[in-house]
C-alpha atoms as a PDB file:
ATOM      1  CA  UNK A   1     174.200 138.968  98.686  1.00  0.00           C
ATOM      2  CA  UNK A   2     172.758 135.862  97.800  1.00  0.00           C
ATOM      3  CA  UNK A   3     171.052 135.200  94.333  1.00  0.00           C
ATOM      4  CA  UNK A   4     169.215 132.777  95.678  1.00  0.00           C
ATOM      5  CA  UNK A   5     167.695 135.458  98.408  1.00  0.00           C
ATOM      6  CA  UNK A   6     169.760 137.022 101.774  1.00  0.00           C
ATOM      7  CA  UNK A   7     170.173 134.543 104.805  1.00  0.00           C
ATOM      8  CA  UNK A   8     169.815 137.273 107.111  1.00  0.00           C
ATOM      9  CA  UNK A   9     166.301 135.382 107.997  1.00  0.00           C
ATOM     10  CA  UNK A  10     168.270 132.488 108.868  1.00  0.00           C
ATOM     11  CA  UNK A  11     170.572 134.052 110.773  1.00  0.00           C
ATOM     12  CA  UNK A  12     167.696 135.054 112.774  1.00  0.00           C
ATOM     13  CA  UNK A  13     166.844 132.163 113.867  1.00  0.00           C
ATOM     14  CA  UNK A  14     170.269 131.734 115.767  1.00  0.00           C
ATOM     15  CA  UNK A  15     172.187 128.931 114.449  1.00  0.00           C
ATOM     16  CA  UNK A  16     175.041 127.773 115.867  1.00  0.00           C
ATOM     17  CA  UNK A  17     176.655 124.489 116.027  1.00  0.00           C
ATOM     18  CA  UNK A  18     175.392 122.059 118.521  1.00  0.00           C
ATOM     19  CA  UNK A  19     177.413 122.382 121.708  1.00  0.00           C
ATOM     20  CA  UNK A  20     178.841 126.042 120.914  1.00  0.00           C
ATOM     21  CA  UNK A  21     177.754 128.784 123.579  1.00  0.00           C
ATOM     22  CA  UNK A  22     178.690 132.139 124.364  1.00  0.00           C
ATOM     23  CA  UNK A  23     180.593 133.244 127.280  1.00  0.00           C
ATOM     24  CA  UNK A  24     181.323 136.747 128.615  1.00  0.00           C
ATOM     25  CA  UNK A  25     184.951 137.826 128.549  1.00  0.00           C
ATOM     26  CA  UNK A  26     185.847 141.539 129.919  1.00  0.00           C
ATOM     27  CA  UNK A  27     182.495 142.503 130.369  1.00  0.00           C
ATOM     28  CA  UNK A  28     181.640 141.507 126.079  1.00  0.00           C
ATOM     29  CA  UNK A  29     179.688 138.316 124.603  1.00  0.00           C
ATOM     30  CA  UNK A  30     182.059 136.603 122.859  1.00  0.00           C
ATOM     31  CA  UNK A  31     181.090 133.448 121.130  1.00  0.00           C
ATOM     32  CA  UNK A  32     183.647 130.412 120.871  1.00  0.00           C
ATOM     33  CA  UNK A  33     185.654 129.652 117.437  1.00  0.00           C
ATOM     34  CA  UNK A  34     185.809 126.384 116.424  1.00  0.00           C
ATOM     35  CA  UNK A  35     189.168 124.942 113.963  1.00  0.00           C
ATOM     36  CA  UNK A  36     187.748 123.847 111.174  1.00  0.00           C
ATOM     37  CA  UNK A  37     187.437 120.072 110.694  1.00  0.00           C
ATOM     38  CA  UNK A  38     190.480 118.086 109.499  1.00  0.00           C
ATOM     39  CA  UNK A  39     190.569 115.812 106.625  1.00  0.00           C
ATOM     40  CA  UNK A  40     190.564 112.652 107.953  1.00  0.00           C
ATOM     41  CA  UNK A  41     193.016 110.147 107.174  1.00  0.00           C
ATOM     42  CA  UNK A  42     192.385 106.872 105.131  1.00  0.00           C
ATOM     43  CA  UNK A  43     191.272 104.508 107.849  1.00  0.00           C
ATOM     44  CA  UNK A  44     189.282 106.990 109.078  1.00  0.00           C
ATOM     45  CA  UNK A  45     187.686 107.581 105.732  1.00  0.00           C
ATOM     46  CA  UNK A  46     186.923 103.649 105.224  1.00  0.00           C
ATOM     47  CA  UNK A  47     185.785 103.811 108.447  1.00  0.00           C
ATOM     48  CA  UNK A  48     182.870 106.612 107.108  1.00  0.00           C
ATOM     49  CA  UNK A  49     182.745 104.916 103.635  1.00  0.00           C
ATOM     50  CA  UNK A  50     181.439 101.284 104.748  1.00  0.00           C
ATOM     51  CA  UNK A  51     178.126 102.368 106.093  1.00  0.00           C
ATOM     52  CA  UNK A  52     177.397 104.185 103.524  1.00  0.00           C
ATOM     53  CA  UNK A  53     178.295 101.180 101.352  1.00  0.00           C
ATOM     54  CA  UNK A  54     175.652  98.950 103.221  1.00  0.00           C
ATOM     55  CA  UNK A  55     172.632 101.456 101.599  1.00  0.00           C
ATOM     56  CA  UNK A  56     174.169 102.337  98.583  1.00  0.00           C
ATOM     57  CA  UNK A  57     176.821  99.356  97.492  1.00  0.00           C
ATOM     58  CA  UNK A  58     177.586 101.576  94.544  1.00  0.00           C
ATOM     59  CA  UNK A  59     179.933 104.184  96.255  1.00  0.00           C
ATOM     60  CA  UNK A  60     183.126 103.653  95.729  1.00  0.00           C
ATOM     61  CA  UNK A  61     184.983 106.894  96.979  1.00  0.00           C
ATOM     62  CA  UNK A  62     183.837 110.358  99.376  1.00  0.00           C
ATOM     63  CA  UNK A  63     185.310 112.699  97.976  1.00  0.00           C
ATOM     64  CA  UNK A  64     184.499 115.699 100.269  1.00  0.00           C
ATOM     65  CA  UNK A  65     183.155 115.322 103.910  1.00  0.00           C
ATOM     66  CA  UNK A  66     182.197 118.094 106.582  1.00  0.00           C
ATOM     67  CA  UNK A  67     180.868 116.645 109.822  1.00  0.00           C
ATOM     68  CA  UNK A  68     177.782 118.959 110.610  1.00  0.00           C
ATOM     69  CA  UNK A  69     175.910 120.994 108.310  1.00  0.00           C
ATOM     70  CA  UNK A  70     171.875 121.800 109.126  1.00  0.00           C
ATOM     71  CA  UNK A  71     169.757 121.305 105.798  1.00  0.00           C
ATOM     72  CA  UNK A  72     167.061 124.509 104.498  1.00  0.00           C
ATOM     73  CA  UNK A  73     164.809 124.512 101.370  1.00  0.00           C
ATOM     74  CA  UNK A  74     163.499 127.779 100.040  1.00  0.00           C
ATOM     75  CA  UNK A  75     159.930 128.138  99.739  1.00  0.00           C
ATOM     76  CA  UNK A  76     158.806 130.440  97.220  1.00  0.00           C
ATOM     77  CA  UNK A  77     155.202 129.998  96.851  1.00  0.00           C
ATOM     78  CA  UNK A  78     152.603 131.169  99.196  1.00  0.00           C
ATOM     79  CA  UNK A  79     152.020 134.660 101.822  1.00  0.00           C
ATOM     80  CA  UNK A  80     155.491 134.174 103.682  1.00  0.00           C
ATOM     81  CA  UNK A  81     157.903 133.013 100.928  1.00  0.00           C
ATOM     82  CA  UNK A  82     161.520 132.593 102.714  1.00  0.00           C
ATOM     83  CA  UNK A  83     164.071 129.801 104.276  1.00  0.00           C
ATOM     84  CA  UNK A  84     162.474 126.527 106.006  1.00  0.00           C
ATOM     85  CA  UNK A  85     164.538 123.969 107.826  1.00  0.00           C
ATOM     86  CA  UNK A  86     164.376 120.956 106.309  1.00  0.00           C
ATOM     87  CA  UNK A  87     164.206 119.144 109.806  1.00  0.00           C
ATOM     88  CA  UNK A  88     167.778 117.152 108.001  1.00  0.00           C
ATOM     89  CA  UNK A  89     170.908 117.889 110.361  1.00  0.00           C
ATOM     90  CA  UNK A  90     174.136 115.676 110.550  1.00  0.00           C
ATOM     91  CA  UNK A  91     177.171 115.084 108.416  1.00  0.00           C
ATOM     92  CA  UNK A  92     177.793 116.455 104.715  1.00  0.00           C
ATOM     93  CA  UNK A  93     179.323 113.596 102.189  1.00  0.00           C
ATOM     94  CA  UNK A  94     180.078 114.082  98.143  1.00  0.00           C
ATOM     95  CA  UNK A  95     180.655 110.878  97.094  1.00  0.00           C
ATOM     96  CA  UNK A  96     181.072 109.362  93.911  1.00  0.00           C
ATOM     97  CA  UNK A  97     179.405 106.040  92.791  1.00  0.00           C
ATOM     98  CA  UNK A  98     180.657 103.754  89.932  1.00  0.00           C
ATOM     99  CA  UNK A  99     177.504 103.877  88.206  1.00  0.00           C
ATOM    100  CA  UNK A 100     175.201 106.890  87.409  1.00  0.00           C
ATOM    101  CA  UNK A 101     174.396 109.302  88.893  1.00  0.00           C
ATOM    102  CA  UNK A 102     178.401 109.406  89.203  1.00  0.00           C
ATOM    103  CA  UNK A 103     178.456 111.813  92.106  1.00  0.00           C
ATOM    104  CA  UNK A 104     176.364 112.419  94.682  1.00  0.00           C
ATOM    105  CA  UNK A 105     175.196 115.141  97.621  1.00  0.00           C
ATOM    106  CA  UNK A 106     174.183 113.626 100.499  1.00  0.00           C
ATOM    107  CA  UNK A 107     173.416 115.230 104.232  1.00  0.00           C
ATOM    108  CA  UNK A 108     173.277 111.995 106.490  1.00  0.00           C
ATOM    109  CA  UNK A 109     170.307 113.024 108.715  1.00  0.00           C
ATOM    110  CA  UNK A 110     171.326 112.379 112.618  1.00  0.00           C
ATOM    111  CA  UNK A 111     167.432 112.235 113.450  1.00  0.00           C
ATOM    112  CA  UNK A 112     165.782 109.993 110.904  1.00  0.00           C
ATOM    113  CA  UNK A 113     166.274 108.288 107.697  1.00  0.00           C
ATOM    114  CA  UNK A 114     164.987 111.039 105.749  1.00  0.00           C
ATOM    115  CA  UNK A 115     168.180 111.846 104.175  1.00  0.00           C
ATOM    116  CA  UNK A 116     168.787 114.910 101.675  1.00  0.00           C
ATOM    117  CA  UNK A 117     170.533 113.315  98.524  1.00  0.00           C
ATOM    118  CA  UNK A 118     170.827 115.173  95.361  1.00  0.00           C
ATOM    119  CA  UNK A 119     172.173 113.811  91.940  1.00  0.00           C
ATOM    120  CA  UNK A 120     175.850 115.968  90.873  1.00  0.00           C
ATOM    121  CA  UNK A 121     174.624 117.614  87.388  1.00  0.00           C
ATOM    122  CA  UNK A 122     176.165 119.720  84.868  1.00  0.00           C
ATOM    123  CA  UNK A 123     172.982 122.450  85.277  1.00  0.00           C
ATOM    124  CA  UNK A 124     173.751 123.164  89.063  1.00  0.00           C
ATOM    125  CA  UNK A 125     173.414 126.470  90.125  1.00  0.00           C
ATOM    126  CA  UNK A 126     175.603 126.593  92.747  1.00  0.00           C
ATOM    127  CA  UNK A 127     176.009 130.461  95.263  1.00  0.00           C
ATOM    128  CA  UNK A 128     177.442 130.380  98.691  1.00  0.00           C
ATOM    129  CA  UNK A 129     178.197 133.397 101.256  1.00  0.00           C
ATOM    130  CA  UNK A 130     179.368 133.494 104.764  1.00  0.00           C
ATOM    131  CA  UNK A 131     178.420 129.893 106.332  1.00  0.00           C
ATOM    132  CA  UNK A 132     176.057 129.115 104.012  1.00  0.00           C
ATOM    133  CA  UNK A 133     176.388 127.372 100.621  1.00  0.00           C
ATOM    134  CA  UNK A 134     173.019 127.262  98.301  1.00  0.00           C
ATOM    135  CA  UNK A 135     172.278 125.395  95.428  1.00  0.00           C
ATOM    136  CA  UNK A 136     169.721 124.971  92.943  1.00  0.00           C
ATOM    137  CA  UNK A 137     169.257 121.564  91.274  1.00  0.00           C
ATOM    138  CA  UNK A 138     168.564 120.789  87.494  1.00  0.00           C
ATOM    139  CA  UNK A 139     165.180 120.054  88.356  1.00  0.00           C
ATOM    140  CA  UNK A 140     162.821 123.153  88.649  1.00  0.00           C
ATOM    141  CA  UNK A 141     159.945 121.273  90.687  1.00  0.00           C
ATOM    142  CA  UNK A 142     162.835 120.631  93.418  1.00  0.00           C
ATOM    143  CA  UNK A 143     163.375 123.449  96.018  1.00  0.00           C
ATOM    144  CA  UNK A 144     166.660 125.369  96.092  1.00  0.00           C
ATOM    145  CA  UNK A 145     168.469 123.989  98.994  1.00  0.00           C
ATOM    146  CA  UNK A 146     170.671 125.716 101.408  1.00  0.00           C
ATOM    147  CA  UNK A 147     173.376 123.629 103.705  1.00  0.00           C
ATOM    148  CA  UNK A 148     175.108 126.268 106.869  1.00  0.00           C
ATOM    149  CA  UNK A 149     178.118 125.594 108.318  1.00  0.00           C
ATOM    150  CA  UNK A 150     178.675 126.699 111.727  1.00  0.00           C
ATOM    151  CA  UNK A 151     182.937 127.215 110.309  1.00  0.00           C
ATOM    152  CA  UNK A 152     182.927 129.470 107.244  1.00  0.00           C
ATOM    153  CA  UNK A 153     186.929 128.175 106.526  1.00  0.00           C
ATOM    154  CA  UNK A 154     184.859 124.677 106.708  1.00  0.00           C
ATOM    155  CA  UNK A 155     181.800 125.735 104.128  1.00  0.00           C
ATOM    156  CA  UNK A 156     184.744 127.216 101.837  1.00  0.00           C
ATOM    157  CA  UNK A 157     186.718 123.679 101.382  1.00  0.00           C
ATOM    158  CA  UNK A 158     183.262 121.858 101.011  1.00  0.00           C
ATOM    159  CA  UNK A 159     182.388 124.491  98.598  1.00  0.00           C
ATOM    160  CA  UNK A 160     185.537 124.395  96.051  1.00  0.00           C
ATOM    161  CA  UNK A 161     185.328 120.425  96.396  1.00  0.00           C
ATOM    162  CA  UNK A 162     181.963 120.413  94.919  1.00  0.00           C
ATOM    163  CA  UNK A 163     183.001 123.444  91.912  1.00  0.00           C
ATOM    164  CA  UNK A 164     185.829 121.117  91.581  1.00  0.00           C
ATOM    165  CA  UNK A 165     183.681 118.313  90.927  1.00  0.00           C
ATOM    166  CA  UNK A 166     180.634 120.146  89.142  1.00  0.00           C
ATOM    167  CA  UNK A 167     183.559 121.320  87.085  1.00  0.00           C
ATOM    168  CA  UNK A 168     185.014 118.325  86.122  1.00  0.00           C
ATOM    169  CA  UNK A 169     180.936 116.822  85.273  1.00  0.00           C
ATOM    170  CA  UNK A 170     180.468 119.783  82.787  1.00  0.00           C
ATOM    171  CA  UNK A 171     183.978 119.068  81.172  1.00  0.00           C
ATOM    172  CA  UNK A 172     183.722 115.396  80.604  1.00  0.00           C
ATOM    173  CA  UNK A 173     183.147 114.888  76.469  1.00  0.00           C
ATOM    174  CA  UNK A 174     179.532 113.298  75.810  1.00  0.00           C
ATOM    175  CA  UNK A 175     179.263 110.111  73.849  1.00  0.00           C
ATOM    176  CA  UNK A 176     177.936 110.837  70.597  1.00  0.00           C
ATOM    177  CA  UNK A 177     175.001 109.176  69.273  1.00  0.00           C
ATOM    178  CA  UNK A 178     176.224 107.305  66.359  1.00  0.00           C
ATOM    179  CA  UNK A 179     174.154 106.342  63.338  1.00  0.00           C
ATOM    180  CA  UNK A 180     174.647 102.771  61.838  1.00  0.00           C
ATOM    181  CA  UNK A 181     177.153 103.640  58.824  1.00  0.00           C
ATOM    182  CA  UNK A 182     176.097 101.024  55.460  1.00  0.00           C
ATOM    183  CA  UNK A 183     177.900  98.358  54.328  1.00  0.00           C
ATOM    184  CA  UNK A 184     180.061  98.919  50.797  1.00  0.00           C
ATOM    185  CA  UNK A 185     180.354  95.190  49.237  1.00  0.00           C
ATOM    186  CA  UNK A 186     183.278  94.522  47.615  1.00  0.00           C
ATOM    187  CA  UNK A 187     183.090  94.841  43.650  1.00  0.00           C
ATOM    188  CA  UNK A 188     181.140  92.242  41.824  1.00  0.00           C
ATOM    189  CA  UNK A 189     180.070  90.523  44.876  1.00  0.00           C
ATOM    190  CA  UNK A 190     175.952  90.230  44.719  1.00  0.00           C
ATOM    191  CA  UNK A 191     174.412  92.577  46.782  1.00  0.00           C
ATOM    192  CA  UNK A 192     172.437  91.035  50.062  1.00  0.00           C
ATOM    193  CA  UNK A 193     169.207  91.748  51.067  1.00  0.00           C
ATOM    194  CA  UNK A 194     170.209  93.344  54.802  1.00  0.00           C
ATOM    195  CA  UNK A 195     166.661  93.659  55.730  1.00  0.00           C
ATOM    196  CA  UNK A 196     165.944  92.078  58.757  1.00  0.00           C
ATOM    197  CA  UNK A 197     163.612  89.088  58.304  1.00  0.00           C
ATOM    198  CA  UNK A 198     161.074  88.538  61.014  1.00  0.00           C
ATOM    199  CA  UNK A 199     159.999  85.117  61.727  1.00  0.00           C
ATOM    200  CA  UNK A 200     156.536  84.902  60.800  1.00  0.00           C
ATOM    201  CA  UNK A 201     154.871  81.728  61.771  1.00  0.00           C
ATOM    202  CA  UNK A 202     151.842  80.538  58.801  1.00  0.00           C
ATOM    203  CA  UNK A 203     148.779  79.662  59.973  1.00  0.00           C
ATOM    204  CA  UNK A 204     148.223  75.650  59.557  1.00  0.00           C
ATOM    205  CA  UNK A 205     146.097  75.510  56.217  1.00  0.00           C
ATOM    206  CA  UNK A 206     142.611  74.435  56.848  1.00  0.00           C
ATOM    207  CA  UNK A 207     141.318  70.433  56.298  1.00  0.00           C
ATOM    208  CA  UNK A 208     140.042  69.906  53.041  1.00  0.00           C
ATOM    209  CA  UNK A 209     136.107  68.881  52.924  1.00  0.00           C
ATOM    210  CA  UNK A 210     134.737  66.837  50.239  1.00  0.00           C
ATOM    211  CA  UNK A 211     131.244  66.447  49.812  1.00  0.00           C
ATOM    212  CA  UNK A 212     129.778  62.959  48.449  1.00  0.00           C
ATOM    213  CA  UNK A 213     126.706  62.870  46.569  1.00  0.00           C
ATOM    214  CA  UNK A 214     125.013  60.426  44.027  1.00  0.00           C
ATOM    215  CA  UNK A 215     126.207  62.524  40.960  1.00  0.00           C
ATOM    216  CA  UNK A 216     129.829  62.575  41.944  1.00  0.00           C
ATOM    217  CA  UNK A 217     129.991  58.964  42.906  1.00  0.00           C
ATOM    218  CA  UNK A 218     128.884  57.979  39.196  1.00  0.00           C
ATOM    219  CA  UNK A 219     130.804  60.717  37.606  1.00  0.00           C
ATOM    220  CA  UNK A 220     133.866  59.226  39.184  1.00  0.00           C
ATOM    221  CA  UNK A 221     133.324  56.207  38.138  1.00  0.00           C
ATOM    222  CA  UNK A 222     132.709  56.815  34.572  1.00  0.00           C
ATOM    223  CA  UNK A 223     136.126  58.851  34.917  1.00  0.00           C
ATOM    224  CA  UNK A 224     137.440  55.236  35.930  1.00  0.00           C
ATOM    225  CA  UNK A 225     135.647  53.154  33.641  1.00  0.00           C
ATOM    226  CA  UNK A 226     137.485  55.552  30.522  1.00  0.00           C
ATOM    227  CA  UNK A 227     140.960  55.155  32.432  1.00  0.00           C
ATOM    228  CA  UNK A 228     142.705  52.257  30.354  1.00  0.00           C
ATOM    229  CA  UNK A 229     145.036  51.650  32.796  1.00  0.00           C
ATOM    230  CA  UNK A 230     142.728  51.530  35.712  1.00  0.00           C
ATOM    231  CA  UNK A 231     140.054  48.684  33.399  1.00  0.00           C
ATOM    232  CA  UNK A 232     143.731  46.804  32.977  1.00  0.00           C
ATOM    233  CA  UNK A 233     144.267  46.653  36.555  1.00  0.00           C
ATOM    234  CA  UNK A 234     140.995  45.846  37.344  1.00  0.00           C
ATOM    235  CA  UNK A 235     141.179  42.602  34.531  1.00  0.00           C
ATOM    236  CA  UNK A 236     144.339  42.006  36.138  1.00  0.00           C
ATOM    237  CA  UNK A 237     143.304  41.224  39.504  1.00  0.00           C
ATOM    238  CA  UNK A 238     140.068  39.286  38.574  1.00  0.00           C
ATOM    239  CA  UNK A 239     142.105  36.917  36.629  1.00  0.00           C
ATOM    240  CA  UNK A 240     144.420  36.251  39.799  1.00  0.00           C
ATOM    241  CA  UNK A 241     141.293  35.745  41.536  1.00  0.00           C
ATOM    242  CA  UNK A 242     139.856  33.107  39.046  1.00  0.00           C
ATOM    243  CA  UNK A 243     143.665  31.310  38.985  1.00  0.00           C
ATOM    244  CA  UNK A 244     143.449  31.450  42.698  1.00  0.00           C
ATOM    245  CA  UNK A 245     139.644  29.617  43.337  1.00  0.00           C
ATOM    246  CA  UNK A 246     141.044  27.363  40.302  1.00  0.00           C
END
């Protein structure tokens, strides 16, 4: 059984691959098999990958792809908790992006634009049984989602290709967060100030004001008038003055 709760309630609801019907043979129902889907070759895949390129220019690779899958979200809350179609059916791609997030989920809705795209990360929860693989996402406000696959050989490649790759997310080493290491000067060399200086703009200094009054007039002149070398310039220009009318 399913940790994330039984899917006999979706079986109930009769799911079957668009297109598949049931036919009687010697008197018994018999419902048709269907090979599962074939990888598809290169040109094929380019084929697949350049649409998906014109909303997402990031993704560089798929690499897992299942051709029909119908999309349900589990809703716990409320009087009839249990499985709810997402109203999301078409094609299943992992892909993987050159940026982050480096992988992604995504169920290529045939009705609308409202895709089902989930962000690869190392806190997956990830439980599958017959035809139906469920997963619960890092985020705990996010439904757990549940993709079926009308093939069960089909959900069970699509299902190692994303342990494979949820695998290879949890193993990759983390970059360490590296403090700044200080600087040794060599000996006898003066040590720097490495404090970063911020460029602090003065204020311009204020005019200067000077008030005139009676008082400091004649106080500045009797500063004059006791200046020696002031009273010689002074003679000095009235005597080029009297040479001059002369």
């Amino acid at each position: 059984s399913s940790r994330f709760g039984s899917a006999h309630n979706l079986g109930s609801c009769h799911l079957r691959r668009r297109g598949s019907h049931r036919q009687a043979v010697a008197g018994s129902d018999r419902e048709l098999v269907f090979e599962p889907a074939m990888e598809p070759d290169q040109a094929r895949m380019q084929n697949m990958l350049q649409p998906l390129q014109q909303s997402d220019p990031v993704i560089d690779h798929i690499v897992g792809y299942s051709k029909f899958v119908v999309a349900y979200l589990l809703q716990q809350d409320g009087h009839n908790p249990g499985w709810r179609k997402a109203n999301i059916e078409g094609p299943v791609y992992l892909v993987r992006r050159r940026a982050a997030p480096r992988y992604q989920l995504l169920v290529k809705n045939q009705f609308s634009t409202n895709d089902l795209l989930d962000d690869l990360h190392p806190d997956w929860e990830l439980d599958c049984q017959k035809n139906y693989v469920f997963y619960k996402v890092e985020d705990p406000s996010k439904r757990i989602r549940g993709l079926w696959f009308h093939d069960d050989n089909e959900r069970q490649r699509v299902e190692g290709i994303v342990e494979k790759t949820l695998k290879e997310i949890r193993s990759a080493p983390v970059e360490p967060q590296t403090e700044p290491q200080p600087q040794v000067m060599p000996a006898g060399q003066p040590e720097m100030d490495t404090q970063p200086q911020l460029a602090v703009s003065k204020p311009p200094a204020p005019p200067e004001t000077v008030t005139v009054s009676t008082t400091s007039v004649k106080s500045a002149l009797r500063a004059l008038a006791d200046d020696d070398a002031f009273v010689g310039m002074v003679m000095q220009k009235l005597k080029e003055n009297q040479h001059v009318s002369g």
